[in-house]
Protein backbone atom coordinates (compact mmCIF):
# COMPACT_ATOMS: atom_id res chain seq x y z
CA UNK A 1 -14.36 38.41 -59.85
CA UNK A 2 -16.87 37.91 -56.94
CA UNK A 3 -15.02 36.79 -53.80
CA UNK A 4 -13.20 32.89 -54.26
CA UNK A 5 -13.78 30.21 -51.49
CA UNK A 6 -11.18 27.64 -51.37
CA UNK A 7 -12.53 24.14 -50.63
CA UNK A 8 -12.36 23.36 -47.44
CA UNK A 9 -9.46 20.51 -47.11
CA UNK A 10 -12.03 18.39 -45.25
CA UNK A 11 -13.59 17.37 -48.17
CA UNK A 12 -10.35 15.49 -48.68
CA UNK A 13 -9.70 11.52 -47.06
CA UNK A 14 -8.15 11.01 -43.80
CA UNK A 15 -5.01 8.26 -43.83
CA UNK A 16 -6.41 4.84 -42.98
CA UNK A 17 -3.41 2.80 -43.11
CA UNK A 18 -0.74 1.71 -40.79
CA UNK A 19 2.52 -0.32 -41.40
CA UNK A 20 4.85 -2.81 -40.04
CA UNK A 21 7.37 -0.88 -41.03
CA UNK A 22 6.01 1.20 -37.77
CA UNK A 23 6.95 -2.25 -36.14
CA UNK A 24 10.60 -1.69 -33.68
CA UNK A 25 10.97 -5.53 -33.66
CA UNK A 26 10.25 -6.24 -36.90
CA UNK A 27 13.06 -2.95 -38.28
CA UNK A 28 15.48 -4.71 -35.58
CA UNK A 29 15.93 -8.12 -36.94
CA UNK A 30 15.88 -6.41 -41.04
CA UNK A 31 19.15 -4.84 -40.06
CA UNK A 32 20.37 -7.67 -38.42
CA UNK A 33 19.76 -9.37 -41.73
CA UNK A 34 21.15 -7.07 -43.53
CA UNK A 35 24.48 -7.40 -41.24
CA UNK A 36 24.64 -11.07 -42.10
CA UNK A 37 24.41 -10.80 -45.40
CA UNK A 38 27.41 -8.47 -45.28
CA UNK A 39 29.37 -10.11 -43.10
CA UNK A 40 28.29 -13.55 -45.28
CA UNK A 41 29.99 -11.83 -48.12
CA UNK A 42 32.99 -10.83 -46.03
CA UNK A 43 32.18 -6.80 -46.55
CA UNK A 44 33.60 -4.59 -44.42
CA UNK A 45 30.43 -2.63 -43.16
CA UNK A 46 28.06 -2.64 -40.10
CA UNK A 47 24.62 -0.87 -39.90
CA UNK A 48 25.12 2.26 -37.70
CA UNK A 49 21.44 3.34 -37.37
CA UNK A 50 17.80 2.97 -39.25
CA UNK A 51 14.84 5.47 -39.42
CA UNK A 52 11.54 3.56 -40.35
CA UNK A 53 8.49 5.30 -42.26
CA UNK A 54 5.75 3.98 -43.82
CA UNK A 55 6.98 4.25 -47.34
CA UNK A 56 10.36 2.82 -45.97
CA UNK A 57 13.24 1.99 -43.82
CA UNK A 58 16.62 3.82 -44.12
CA UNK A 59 19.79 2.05 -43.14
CA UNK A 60 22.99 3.99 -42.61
CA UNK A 61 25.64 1.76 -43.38
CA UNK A 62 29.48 2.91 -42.58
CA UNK A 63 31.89 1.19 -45.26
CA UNK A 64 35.27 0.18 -44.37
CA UNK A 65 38.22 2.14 -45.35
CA UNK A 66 39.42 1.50 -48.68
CA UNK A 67 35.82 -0.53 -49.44
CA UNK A 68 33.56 1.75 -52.56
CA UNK A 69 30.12 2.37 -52.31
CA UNK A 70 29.75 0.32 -55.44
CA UNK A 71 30.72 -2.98 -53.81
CA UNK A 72 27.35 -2.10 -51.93
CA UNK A 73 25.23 -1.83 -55.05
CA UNK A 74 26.25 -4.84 -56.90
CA UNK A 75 24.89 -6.77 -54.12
CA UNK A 76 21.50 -5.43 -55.05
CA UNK A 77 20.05 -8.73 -55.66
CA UNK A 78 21.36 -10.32 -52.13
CA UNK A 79 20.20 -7.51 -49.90
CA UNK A 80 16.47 -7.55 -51.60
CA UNK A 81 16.30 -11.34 -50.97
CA UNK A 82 17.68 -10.56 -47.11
CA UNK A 83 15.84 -8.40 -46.41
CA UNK A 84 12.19 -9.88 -47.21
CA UNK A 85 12.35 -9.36 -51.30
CA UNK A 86 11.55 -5.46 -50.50
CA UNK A 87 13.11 -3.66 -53.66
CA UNK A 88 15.87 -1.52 -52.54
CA UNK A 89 17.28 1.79 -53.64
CA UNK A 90 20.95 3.10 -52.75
CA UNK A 91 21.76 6.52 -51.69
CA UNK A 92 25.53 7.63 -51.18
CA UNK A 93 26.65 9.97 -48.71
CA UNK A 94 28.33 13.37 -50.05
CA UNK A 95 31.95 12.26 -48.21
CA UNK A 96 31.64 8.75 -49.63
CA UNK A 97 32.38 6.96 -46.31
CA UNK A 98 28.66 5.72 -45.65
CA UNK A 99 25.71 4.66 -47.89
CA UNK A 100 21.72 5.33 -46.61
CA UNK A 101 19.90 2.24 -48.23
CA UNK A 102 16.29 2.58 -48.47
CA UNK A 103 14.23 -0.66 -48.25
CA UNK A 104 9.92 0.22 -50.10
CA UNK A 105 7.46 -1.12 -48.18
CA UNK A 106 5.31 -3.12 -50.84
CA UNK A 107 2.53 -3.29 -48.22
CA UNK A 108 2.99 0.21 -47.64
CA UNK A 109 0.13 2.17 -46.26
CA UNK A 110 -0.97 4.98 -48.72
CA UNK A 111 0.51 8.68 -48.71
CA UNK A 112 -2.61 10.70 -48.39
CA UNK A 113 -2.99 14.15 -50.74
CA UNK A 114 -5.05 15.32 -47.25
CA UNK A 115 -1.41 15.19 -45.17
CA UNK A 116 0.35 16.56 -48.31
CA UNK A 117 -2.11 19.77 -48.48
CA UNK A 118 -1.65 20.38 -44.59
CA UNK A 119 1.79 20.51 -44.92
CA UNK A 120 4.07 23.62 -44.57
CA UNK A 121 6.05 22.54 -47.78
CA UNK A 122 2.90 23.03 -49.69
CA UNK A 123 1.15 26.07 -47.47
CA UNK A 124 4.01 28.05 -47.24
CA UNK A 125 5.02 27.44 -50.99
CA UNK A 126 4.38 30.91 -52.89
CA UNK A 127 3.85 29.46 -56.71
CA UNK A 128 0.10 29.10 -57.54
CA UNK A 129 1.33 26.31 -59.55
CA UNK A 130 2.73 24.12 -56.27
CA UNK A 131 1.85 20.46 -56.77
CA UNK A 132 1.51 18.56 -53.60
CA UNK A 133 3.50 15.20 -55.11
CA UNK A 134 3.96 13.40 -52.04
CA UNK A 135 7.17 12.22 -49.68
CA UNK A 136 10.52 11.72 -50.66
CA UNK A 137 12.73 8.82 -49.31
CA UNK A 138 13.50 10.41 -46.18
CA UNK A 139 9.64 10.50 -45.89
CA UNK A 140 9.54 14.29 -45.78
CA UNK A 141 6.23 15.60 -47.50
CA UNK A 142 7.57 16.74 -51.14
CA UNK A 143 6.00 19.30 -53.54
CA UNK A 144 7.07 20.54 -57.32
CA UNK A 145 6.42 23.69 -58.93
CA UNK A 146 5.33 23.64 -62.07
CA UNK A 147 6.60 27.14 -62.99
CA UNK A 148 9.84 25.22 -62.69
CA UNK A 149 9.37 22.68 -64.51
CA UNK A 150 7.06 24.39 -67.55
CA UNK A 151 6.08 21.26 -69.23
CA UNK A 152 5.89 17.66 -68.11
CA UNK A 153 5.68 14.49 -69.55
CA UNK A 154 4.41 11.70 -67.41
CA UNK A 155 4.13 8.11 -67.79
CA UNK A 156 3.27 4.78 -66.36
CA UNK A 157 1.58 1.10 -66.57
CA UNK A 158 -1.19 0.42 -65.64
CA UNK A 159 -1.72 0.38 -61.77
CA UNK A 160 1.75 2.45 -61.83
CA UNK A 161 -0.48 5.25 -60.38
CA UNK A 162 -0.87 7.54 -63.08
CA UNK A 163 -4.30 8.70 -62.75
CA UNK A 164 -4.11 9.26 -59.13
CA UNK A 165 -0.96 11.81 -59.68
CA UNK A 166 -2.90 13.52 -62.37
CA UNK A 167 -5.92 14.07 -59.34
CA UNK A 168 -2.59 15.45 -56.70
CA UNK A 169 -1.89 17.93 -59.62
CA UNK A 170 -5.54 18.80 -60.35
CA UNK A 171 -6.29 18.86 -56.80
CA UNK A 172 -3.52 20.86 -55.54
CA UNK A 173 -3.89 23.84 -58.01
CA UNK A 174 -8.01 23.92 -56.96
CA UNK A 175 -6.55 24.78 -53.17
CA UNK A 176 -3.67 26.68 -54.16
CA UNK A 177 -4.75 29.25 -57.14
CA UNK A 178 -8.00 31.31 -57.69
CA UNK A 179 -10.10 30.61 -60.80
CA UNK A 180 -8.49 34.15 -62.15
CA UNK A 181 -4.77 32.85 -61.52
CA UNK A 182 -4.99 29.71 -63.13
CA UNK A 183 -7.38 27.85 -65.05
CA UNK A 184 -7.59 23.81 -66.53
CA UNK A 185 -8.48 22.91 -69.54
CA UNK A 186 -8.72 19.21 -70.15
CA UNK A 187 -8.28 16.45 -72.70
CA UNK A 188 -9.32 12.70 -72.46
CA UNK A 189 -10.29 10.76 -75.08
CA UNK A 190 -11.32 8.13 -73.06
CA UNK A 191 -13.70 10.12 -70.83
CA UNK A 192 -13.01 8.46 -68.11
CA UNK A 193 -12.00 10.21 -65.06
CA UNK A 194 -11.68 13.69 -66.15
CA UNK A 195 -14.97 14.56 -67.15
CA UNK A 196 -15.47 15.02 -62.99
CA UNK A 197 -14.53 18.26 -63.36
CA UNK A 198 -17.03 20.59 -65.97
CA UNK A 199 -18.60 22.94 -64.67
CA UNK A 200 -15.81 24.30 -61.86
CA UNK A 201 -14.96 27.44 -62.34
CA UNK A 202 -11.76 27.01 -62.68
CA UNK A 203 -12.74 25.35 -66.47
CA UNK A 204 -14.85 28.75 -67.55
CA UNK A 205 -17.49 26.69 -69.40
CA UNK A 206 -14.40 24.69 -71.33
CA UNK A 207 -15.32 20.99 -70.55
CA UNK A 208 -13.01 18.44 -70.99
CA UNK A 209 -12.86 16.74 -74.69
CA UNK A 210 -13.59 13.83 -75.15
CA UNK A 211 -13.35 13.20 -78.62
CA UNK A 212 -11.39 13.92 -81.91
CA UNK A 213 -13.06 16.75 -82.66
CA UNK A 214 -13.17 18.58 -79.39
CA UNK A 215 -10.11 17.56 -78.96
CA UNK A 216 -7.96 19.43 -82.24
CA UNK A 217 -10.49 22.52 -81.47
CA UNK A 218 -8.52 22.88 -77.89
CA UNK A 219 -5.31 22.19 -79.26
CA UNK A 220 -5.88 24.49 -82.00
CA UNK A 221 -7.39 27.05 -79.34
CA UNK A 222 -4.10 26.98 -77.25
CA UNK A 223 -2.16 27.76 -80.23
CA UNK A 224 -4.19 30.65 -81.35
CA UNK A 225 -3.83 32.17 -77.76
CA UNK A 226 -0.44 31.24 -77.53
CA UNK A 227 -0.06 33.97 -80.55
CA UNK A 228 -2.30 36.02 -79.32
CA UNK A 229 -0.49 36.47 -76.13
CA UNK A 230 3.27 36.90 -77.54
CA UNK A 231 1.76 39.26 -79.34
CA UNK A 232 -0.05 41.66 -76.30
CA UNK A 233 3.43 40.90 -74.84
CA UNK A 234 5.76 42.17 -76.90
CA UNK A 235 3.40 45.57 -77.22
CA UNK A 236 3.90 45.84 -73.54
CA UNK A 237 7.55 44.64 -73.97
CA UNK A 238 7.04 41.67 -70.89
CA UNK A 239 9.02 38.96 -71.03
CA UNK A 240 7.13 36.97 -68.82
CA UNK A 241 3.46 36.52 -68.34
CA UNK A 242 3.65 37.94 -64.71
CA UNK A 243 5.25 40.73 -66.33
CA UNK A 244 2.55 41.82 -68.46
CA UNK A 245 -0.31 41.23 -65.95
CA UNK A 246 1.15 44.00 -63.66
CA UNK A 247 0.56 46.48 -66.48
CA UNK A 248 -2.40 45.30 -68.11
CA UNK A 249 -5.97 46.95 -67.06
CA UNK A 250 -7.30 42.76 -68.26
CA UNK A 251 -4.86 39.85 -66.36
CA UNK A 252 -4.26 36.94 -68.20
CA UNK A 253 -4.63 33.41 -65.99
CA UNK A 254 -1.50 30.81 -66.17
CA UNK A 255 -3.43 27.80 -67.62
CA UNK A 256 -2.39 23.95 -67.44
CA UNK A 257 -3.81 22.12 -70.14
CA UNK A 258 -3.64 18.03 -69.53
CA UNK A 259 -3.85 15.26 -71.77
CA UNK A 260 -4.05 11.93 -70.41
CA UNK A 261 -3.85 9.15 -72.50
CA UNK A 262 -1.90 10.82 -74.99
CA UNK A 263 -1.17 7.48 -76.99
CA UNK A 264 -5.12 7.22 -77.25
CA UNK A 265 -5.47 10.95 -78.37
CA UNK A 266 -2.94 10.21 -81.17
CA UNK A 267 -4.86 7.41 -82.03
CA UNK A 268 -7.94 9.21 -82.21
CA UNK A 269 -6.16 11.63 -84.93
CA UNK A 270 -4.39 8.92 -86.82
CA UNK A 271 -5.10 9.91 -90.57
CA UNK A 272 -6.60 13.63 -89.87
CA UNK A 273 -3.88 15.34 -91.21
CA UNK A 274 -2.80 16.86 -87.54
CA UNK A 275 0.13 16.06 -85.92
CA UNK A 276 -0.32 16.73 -82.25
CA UNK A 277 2.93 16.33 -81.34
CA UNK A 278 3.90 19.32 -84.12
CA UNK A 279 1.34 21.05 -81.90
CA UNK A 280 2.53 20.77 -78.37
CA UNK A 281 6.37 21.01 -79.53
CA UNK A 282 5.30 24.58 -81.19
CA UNK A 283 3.03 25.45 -77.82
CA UNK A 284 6.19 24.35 -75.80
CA UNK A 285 8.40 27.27 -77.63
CA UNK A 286 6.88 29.74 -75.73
CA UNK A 287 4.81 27.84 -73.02
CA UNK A 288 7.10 29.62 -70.37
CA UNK A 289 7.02 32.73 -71.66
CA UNK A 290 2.85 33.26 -72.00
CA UNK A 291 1.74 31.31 -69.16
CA UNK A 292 0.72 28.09 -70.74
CA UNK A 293 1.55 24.74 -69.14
CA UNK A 294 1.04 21.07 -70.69
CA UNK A 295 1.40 18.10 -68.89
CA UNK A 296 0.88 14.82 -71.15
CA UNK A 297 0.51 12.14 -69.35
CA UNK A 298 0.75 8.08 -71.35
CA UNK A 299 0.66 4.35 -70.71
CA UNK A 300 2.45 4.08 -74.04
CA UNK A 301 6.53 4.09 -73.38
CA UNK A 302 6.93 3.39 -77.28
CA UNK A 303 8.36 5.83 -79.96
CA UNK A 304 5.50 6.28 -81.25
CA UNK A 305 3.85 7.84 -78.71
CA UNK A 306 7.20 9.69 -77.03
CA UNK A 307 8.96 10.66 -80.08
CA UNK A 308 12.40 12.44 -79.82
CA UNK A 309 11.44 15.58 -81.20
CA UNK A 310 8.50 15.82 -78.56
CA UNK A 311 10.75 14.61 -75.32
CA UNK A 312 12.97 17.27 -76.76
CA UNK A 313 10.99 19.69 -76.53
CA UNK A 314 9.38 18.61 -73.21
CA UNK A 315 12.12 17.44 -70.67
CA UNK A 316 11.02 17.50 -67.52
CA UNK A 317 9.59 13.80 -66.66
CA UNK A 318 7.30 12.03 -64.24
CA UNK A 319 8.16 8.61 -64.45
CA UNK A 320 6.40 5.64 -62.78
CA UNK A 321 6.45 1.90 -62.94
CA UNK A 322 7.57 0.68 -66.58
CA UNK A 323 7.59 -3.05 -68.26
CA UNK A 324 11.58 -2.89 -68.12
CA UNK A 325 14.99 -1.25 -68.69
CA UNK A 326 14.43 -0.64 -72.32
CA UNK A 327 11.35 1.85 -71.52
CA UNK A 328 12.48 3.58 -68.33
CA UNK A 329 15.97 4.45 -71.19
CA UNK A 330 13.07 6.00 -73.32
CA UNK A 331 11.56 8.13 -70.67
CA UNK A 332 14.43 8.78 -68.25
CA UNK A 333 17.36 8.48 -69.72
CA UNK A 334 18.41 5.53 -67.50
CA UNK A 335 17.35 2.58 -65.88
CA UNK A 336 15.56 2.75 -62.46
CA UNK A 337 11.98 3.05 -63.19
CA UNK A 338 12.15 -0.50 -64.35
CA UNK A 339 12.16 -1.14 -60.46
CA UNK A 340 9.82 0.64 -59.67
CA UNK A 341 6.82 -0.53 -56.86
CA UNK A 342 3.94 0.55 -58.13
CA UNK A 343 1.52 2.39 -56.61
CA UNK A 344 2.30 5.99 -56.94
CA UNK A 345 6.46 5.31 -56.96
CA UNK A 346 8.25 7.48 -59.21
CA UNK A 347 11.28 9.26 -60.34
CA UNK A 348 11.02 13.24 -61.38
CA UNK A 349 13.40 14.58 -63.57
CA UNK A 350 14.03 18.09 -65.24
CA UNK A 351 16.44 16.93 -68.14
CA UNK A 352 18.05 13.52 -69.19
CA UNK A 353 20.97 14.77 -67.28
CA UNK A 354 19.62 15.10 -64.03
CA UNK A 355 19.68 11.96 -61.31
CA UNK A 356 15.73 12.85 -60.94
CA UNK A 357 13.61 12.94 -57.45
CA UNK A 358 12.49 9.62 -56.26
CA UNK A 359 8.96 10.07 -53.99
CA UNK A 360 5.49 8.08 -53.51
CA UNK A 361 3.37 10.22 -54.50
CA UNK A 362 0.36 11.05 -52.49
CA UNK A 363 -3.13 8.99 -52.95
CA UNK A 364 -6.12 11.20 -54.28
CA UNK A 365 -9.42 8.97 -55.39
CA UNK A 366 -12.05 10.41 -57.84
CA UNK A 367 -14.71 10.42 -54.68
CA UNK A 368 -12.54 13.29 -53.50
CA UNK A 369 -12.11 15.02 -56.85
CA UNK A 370 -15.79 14.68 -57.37
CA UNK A 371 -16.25 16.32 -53.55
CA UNK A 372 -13.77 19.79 -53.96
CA UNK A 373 -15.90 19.65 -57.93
CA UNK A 374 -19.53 19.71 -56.52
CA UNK A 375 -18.40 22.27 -53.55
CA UNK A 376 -16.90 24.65 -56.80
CA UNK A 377 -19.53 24.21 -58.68
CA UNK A 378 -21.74 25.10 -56.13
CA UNK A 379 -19.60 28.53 -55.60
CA UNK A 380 -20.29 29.98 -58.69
């Protein structure tokens, strides 16, 4: 293909936003609160340091001998209301003698995708499929790679931040991977948002759908080449689609098809005789194998919409805010996303078994979506 021009990363916002959590004073007297409110409930152990970010303030708390992390958590509910109602998430230390809680900033200032880009955890990453998600709790910028993961489900209220993760992921494959690498296809039946993006070359003339009908042709698509490709495969005998593409005289790109709104998709199909979830749990068999990624993405934390044979077959989650306990179970496994700020907080997680990644992730707008588009389209 002719030569590829990655978009320049100016085209992406500068951070705006400062925080009181920047504030020395203001860090001071929260640990002196959260003293008191130990020593008001007569438990042995002092505050030996803090670290303030932006998206939060770690506390290193040494426990007394003899005294269990757990006497730490159940005092959830004091320590929020000490320390300014700021939700609160505990972290124990591998030797058990200290516990790092981490107060979120509510009136956090925003985690820009522009800082996340820069970064050398995302630069230096070698997967074309590196997703610039944001910073973890120790504020350190945090990426994902979706080779890792294959599949993801993600989910989230409204507000929780979903969109804005779905730009970080769009976003960060359009500076990480050439058009021939990895392309996008697109599905949303709402046509809201992702309709930004015809016309880049990294679609190939396959615009987002929009409606039913476009929208069972792609699915339908993806499982023909699904076939297709096991098929060249196993002539070549590749077990991997990296495999085959260093022996093939025509290279096959990785693709990541999206969904958003997967509830309204399913809606959309109600009564056609498809079941989309048969779909994606039969494209899922093999999605590691030929190069095909999905990442579904719902408001809907119902059983409807996440049934077990689909979350199954698709483990790996993205979960932001929920309504309560009884939906971050559904997604996750476990409670925790119940708590949940808002605003781009969420917890990652590769199975049901594993304690997930908790970061904010990083704030990209449409404007800056619709930017890298118009300097793509203008490439080609």
């Amino acid at each position: 293909m002719a030569q590829y021009h990655f978009p320049p990363v100016d085209l992406l916002s500068e951070a705006k936003d400062t925080s009181r959590f920047s504030d020395r004073i203001y860090v001071s007297e929260l640990a002196k609160q959260l003293n008191k409110v130990l020593y008001d409930f007569k438990i042995d152990a002092t505050v030996l340091e803090s670290n303030a970010f932006g998206f939060c303030i770690l506390f290193r708390v040494k426990l007394g001998e003899g005294v269990p992390a757990e006497t730490i958590r159940k005092m959830r509910t004091e320590i929020e209301m000490a320390l300014d109602g700021s939700p609160v998430e505990f972290l124990e230390s591998a030797d058990g003698g200290t516990v790092m809680i981490a107060i979120k900033n509510q009136d956090r200032p925003k985690i820009w995708l522009k800082d996340v880009i820069r970064s050398n955890a995302f630069q230096e990453a070698d997967s074309k499929l590196t997703i610039a998600a944001g910073v973890n709790v120790f504020a350190g910028y945090t990426t994902f790679d979706l080779e890792k993961y294959t599949n993801l489900i993600i989910v989230g209220v409204t507000g929780a931040g979903k969109t804005t993760f779905l730009n970080d992921i769009i976003l960060s494959i359009l500076y990480k991977a050439r058009p021939d690498e990895v392309q996008l296809a697109m599905i949303d039946t709402k046509g809201a948002d992702l309709p930004l993006l015809n016309g880049i070359p990294h679609m190939k003339g396959m615009d987002v759908a929009t409606n039913a009908e476009d929208s069972l042709k792609m699915l339908k698509w993806f499982r023909n080449e699904t076939t297709e490709r096991l098929a060249l495969m196993n002539q070549k005998k590749a077990e991997t689609l990296d495999e085959y593409n260093q022996y093939a005289k025509e290279k096959k790109p990785k693709y990541v098809l999206i969904i958003d709104e997967y509830a309204e998709l399913k809606r959309h199909l109600k009564g056609s005789g498809v079941d989309p979830d048969q779909i994606l749990i039969d494209l899922s068999k093999y999605s590691a194998k030929v190069g095909i990624h999905l990442i579904i993405a719902t408001q809907g934390a119902r059983t409807e919409f996440l049934s077990t044979a689909l979350k199954d077959a698709i483990p790996a989650r993205a979960c932001l805010a929920v309504a309560d306990k009884r939906e971050s179970r559904l997604v996750i496994a476990k409670t925790g996303a119940d708590r949940l700020a808002g605003d781009g907080d969420m917890i990652i997680t590769e199975n049901e078994e594993d304690q997930g990644l908790f970061l904010q992730a990083a704030y990209a707008t449409d404007e800056e979506i619709d930017r890298v588009a118009n300097f793509l389209r203008n490439e080609t």
